[in-house]
N, C-alpha and C. Protein backbone atom coordinates (compact mmCIF):
# COMPACT_ATOMS: atom_id res chain seq x y z
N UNK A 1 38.35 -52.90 -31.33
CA UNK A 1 37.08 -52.31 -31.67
C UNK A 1 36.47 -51.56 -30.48
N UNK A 2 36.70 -52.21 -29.38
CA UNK A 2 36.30 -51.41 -28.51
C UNK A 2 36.67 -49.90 -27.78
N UNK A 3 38.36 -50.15 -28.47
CA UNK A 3 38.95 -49.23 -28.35
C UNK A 3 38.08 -47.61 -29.10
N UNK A 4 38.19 -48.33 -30.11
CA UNK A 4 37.61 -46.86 -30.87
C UNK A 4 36.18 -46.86 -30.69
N UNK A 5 35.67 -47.71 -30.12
CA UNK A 5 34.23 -47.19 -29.98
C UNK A 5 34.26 -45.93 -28.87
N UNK A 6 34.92 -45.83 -27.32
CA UNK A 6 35.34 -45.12 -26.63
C UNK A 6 35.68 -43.73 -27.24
N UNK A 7 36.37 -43.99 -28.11
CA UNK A 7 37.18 -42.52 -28.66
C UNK A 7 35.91 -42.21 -29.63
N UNK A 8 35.08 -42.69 -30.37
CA UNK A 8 33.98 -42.01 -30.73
C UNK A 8 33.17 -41.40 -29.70
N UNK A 9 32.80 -42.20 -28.61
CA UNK A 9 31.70 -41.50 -27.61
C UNK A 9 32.79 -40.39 -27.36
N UNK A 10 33.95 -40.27 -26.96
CA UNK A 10 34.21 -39.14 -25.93
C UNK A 10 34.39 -38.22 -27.13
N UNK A 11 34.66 -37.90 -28.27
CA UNK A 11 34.66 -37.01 -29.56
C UNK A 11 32.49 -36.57 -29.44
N UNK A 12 31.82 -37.54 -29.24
CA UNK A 12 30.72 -37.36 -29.07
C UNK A 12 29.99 -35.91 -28.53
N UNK A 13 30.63 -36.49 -26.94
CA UNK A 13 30.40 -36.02 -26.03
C UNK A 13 30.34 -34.19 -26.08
N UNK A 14 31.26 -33.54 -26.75
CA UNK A 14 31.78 -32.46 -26.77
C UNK A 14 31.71 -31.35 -27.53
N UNK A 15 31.60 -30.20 -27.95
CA UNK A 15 31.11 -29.12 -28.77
C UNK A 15 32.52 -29.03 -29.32
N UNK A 16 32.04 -28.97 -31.19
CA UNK A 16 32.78 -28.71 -31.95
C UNK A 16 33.59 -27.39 -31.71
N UNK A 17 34.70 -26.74 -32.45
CA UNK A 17 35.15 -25.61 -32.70
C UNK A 17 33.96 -24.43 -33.20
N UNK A 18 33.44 -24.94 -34.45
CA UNK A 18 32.18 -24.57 -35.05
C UNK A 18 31.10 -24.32 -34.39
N UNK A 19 30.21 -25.12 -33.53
CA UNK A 19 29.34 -25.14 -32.62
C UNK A 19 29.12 -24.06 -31.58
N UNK A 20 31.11 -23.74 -31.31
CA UNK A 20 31.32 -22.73 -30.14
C UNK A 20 31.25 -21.31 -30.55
N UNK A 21 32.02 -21.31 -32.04
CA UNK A 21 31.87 -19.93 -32.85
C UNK A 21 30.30 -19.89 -32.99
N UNK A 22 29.69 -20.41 -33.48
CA UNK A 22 28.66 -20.46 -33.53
C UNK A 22 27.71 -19.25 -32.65
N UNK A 23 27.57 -20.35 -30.92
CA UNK A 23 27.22 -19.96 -30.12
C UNK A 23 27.14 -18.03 -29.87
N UNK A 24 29.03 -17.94 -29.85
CA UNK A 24 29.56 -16.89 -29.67
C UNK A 24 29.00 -15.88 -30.62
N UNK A 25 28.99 -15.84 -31.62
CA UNK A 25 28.32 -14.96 -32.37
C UNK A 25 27.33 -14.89 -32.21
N UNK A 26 26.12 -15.52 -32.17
CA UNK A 26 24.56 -15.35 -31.79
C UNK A 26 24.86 -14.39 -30.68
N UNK A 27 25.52 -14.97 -29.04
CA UNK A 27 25.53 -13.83 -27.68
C UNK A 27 26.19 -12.92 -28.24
N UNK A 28 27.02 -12.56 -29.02
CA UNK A 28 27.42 -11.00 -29.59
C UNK A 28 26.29 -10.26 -30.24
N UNK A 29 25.75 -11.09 -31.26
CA UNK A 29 24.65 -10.28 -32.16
C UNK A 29 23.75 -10.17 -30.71
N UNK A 30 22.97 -10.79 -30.02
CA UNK A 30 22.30 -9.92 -28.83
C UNK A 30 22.71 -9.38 -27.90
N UNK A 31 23.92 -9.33 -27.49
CA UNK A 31 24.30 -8.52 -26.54
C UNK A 31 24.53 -6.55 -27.67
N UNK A 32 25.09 -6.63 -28.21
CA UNK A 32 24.86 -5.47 -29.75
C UNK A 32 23.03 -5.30 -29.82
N UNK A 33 22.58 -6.11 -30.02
CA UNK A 33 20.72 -5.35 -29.49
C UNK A 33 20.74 -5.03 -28.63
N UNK A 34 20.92 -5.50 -27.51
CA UNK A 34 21.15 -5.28 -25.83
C UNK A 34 21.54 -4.16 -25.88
N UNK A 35 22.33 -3.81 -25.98
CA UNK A 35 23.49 -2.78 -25.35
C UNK A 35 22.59 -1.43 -26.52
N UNK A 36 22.34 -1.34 -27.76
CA UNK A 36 21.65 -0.47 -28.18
C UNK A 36 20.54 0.81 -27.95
N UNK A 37 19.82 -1.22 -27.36
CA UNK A 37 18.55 -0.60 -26.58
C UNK A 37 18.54 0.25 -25.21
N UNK A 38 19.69 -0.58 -24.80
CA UNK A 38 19.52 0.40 -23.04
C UNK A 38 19.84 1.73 -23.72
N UNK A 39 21.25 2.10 -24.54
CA UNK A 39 21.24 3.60 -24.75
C UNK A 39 20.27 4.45 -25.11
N UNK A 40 19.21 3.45 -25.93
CA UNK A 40 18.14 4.53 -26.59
C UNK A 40 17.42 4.84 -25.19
N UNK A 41 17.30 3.74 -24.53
CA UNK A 41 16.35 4.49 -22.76
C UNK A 41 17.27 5.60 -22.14
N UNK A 42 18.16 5.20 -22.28
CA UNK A 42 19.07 5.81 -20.97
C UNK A 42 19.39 7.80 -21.81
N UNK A 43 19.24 7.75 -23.11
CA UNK A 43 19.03 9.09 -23.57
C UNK A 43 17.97 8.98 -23.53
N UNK A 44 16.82 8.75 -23.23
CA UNK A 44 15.42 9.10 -23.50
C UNK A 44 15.21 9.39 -21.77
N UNK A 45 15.74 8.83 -20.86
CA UNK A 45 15.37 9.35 -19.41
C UNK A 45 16.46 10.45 -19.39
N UNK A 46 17.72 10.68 -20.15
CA UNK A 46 18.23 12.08 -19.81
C UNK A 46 17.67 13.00 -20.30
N UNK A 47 17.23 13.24 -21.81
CA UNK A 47 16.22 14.28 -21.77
C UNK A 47 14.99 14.56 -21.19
N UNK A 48 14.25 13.27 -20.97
CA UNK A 48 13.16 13.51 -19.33
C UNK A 48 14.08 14.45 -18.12
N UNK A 49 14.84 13.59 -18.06
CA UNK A 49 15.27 14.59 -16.47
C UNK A 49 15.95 15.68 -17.04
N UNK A 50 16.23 16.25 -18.07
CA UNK A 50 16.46 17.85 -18.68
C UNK A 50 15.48 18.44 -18.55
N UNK A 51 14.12 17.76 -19.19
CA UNK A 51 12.89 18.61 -19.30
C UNK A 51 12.77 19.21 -18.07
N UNK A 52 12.64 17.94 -17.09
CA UNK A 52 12.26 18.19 -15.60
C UNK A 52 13.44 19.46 -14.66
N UNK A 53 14.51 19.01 -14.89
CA UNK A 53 14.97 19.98 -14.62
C UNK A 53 15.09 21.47 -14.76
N UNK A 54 14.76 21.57 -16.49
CA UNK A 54 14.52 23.22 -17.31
C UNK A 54 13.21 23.75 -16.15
N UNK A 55 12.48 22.72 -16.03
CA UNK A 55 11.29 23.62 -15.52
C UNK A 55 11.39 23.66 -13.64
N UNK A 56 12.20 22.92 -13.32
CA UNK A 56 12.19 23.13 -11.49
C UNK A 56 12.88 24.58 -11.69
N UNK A 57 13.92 24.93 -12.22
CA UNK A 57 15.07 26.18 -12.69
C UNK A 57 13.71 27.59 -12.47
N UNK A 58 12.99 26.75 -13.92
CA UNK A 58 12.01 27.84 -14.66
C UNK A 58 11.30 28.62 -12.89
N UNK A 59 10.44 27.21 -12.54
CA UNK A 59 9.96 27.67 -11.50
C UNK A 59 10.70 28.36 -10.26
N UNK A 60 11.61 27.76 -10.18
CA UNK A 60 12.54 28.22 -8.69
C UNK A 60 12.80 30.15 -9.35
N UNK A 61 13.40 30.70 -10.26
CA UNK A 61 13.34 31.30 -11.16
C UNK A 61 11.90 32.14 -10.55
N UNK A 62 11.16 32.15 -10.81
CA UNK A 62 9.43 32.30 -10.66
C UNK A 62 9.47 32.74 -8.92
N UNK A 63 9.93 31.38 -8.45
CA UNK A 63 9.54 31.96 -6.45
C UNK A 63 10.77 32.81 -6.14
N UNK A 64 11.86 33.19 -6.96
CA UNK A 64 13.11 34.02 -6.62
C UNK A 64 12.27 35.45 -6.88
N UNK A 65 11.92 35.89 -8.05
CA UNK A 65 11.28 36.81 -8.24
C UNK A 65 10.24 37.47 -7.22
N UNK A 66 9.46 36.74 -6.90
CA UNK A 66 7.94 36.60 -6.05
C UNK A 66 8.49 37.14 -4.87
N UNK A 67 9.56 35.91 -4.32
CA UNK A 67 9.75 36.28 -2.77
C UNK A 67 10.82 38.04 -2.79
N UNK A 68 11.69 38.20 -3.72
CA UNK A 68 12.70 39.38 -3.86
C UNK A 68 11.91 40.45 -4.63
N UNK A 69 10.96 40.55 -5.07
CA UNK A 69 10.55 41.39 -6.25
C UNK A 69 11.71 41.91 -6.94
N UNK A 70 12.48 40.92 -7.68
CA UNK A 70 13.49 41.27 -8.80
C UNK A 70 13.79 40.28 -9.02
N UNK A 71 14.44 39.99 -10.30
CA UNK A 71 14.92 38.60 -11.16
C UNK A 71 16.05 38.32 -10.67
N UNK A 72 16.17 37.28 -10.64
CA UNK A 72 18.05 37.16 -10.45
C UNK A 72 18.48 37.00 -11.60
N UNK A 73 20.14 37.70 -11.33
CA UNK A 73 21.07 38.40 -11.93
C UNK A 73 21.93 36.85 -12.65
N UNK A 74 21.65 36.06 -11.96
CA UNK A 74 22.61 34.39 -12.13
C UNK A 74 21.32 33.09 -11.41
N UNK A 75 21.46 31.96 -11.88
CA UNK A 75 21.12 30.76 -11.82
C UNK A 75 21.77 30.58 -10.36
N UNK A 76 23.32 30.87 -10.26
CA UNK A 76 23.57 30.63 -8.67
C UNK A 76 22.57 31.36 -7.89
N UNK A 77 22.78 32.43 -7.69
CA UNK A 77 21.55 32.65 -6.71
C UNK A 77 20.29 32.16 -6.09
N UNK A 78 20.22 31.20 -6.92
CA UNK A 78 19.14 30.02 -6.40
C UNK A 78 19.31 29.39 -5.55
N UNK A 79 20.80 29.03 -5.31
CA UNK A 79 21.06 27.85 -4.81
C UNK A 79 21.78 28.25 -3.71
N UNK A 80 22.04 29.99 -3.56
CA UNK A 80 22.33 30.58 -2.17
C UNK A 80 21.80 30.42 -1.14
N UNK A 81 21.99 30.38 -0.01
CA UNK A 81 20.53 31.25 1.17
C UNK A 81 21.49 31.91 1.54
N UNK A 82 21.08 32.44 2.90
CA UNK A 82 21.46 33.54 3.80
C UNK A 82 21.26 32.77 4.94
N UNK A 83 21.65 33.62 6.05
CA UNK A 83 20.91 32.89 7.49
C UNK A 83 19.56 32.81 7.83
N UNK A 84 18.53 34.04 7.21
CA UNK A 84 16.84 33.89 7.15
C UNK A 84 16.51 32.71 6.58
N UNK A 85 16.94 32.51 5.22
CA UNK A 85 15.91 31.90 4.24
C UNK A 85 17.68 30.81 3.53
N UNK A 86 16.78 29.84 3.71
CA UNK A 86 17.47 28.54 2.77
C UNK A 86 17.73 28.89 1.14
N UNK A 87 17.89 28.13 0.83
CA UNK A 87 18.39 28.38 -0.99
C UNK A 87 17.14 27.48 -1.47
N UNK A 88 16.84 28.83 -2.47
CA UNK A 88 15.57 28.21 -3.53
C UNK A 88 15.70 26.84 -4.03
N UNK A 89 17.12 26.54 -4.58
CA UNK A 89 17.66 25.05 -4.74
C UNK A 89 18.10 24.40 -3.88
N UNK A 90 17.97 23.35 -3.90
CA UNK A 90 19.06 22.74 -2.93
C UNK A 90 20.07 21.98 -3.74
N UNK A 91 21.14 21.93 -3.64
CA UNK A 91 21.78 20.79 -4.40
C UNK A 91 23.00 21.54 -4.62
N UNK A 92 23.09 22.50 -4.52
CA UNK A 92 24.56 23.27 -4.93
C UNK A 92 24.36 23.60 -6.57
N UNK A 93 26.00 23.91 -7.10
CA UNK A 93 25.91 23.77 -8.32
C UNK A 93 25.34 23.25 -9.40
N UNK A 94 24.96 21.32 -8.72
CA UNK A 94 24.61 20.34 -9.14
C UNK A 94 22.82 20.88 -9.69
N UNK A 95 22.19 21.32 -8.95
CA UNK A 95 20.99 21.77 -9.03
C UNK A 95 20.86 22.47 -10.46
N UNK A 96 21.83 23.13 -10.89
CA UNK A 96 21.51 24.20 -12.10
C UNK A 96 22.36 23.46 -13.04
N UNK A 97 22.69 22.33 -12.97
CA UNK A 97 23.77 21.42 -13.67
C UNK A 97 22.34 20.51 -14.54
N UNK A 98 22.30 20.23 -16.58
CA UNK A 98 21.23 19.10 -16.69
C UNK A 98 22.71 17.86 -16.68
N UNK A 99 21.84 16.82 -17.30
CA UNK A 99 21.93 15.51 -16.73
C UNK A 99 23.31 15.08 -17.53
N UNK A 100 23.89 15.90 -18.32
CA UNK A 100 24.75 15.82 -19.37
C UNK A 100 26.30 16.68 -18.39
N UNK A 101 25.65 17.16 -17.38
CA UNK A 101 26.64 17.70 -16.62
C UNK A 101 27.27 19.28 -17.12
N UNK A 102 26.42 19.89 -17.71
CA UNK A 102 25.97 21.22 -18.57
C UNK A 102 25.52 22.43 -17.86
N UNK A 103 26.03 23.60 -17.70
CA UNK A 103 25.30 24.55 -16.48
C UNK A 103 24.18 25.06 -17.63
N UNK A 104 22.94 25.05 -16.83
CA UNK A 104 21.89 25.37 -18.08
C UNK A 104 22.23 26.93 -17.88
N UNK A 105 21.64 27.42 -18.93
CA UNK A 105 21.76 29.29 -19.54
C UNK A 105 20.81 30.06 -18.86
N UNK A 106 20.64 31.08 -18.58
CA UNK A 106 19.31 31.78 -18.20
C UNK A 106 19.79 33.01 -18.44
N UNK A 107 18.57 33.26 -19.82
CA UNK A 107 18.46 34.43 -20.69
C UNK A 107 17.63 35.62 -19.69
N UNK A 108 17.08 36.79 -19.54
CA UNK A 108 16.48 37.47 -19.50
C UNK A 108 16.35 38.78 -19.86
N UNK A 109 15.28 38.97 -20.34
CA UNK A 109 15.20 40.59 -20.50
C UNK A 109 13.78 41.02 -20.10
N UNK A 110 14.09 41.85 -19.23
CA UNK A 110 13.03 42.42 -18.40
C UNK A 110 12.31 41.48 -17.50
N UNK A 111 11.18 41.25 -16.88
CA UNK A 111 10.54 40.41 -16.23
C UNK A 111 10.73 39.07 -16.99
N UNK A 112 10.66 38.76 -18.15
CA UNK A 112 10.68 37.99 -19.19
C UNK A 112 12.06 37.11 -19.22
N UNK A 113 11.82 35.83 -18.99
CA UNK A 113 13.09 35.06 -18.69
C UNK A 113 12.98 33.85 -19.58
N UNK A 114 14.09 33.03 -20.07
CA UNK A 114 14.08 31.53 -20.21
C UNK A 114 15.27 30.97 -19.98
N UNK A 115 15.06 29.34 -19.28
CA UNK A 115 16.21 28.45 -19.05
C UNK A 115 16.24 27.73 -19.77
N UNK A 116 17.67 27.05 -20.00
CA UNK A 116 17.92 26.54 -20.98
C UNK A 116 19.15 25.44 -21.07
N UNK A 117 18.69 24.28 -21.66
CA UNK A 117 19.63 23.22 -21.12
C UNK A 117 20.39 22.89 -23.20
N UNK A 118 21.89 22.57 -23.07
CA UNK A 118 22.55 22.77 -24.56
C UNK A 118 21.87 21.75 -25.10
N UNK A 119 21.47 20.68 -23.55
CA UNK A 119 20.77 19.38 -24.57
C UNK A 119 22.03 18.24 -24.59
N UNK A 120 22.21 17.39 -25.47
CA UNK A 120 23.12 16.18 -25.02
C UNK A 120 24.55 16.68 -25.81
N UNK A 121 24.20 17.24 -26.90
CA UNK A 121 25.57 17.32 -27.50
C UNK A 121 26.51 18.58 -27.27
N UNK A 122 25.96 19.55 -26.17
CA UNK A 122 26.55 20.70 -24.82
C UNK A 122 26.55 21.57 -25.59
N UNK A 123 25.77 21.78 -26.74
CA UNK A 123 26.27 23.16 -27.86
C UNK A 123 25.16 24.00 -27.74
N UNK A 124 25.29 25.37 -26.98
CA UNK A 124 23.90 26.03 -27.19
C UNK A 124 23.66 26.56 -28.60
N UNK A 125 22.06 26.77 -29.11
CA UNK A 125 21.65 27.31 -30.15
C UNK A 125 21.57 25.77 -31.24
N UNK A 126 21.61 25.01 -30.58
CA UNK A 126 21.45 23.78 -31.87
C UNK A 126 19.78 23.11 -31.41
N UNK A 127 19.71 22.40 -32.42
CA UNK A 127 18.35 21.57 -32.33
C UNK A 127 18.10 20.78 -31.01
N UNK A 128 19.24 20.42 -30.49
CA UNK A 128 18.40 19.62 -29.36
C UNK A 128 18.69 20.45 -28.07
N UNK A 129 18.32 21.64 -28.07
CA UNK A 129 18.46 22.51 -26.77
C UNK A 129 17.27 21.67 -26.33
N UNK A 130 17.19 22.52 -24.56
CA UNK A 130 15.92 22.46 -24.16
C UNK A 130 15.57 23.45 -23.39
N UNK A 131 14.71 24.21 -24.14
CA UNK A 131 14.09 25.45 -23.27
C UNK A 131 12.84 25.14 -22.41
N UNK A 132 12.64 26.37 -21.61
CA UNK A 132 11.65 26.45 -20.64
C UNK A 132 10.53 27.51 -21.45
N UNK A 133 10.92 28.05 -22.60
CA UNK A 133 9.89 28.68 -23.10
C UNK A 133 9.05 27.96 -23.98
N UNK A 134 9.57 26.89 -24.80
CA UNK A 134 8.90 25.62 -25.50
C UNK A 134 8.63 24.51 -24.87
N UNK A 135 7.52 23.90 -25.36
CA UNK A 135 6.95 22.56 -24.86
C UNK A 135 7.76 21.74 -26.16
N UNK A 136 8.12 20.26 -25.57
CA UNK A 136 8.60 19.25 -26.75
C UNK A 136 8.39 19.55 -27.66
């Protein structure tokens, strides 16, 4: 009798098969919320830093003009200098690059310009561009 009293406590002691599936599925079903949620932030700060970026472009764009009295011909040119004067950008390529790793567009005709990022899914002319001539 005493024997099996032992082998009950140590059967006791221990998490079923069931108990463990159990467990395991609950940390799946929240780690699957988890993991959801960060993506919805983590696209919601890349189109922040698109916005932000369309408009440093827009502006840099703006002091290229001012300081040259003429538009530039390319987005690189921003990010040129010379031996006088540093580059309107700094950052290299990376600078005119949005967050999707996308060279944004820059339209112009005449004084009249806009930049332009494809947005997340890299396709220009679709719904989730992001221009510098529209607000959100």
């Amino acid at each position: 009798m005493k024997q099996s009293c032992k082998i009950m406590e140590a059967a006791q002691r221990g998490f079923t098969l069931v108990e463990l599936l159990v467990v395991v599925a609950i940390l799946g079903i929240l780690g699957t919320i988890a993991i959801q949620n960060v993506k919805a932030h983590i696209d919601k700060a890349n189109e922040t830093a698109a916005r932000a970026t369309v408009q440093a472009v827009n502006e840099a764009v703006t002091s290229y003009y001012i300081k040259n009295k003429k538009m530039p011909s390319s987005l690189a040119q921003l990010t040129e200098g010379n031996d006088d004067d540093p580059p309107i950008l700094e950052g290299g390529d990376k600078a005119i690059n949005d967050p999707w790793d996308n060279e944004l567009r820059y339209e112009q005709k005449g004084k009249r310009f806009v930049v332009i990022s494809a947005g997340p899914d890299g396709e220009f002319g679709t719904e989730d561009d992001i221009r510098s001539d529209k607000k959100k």
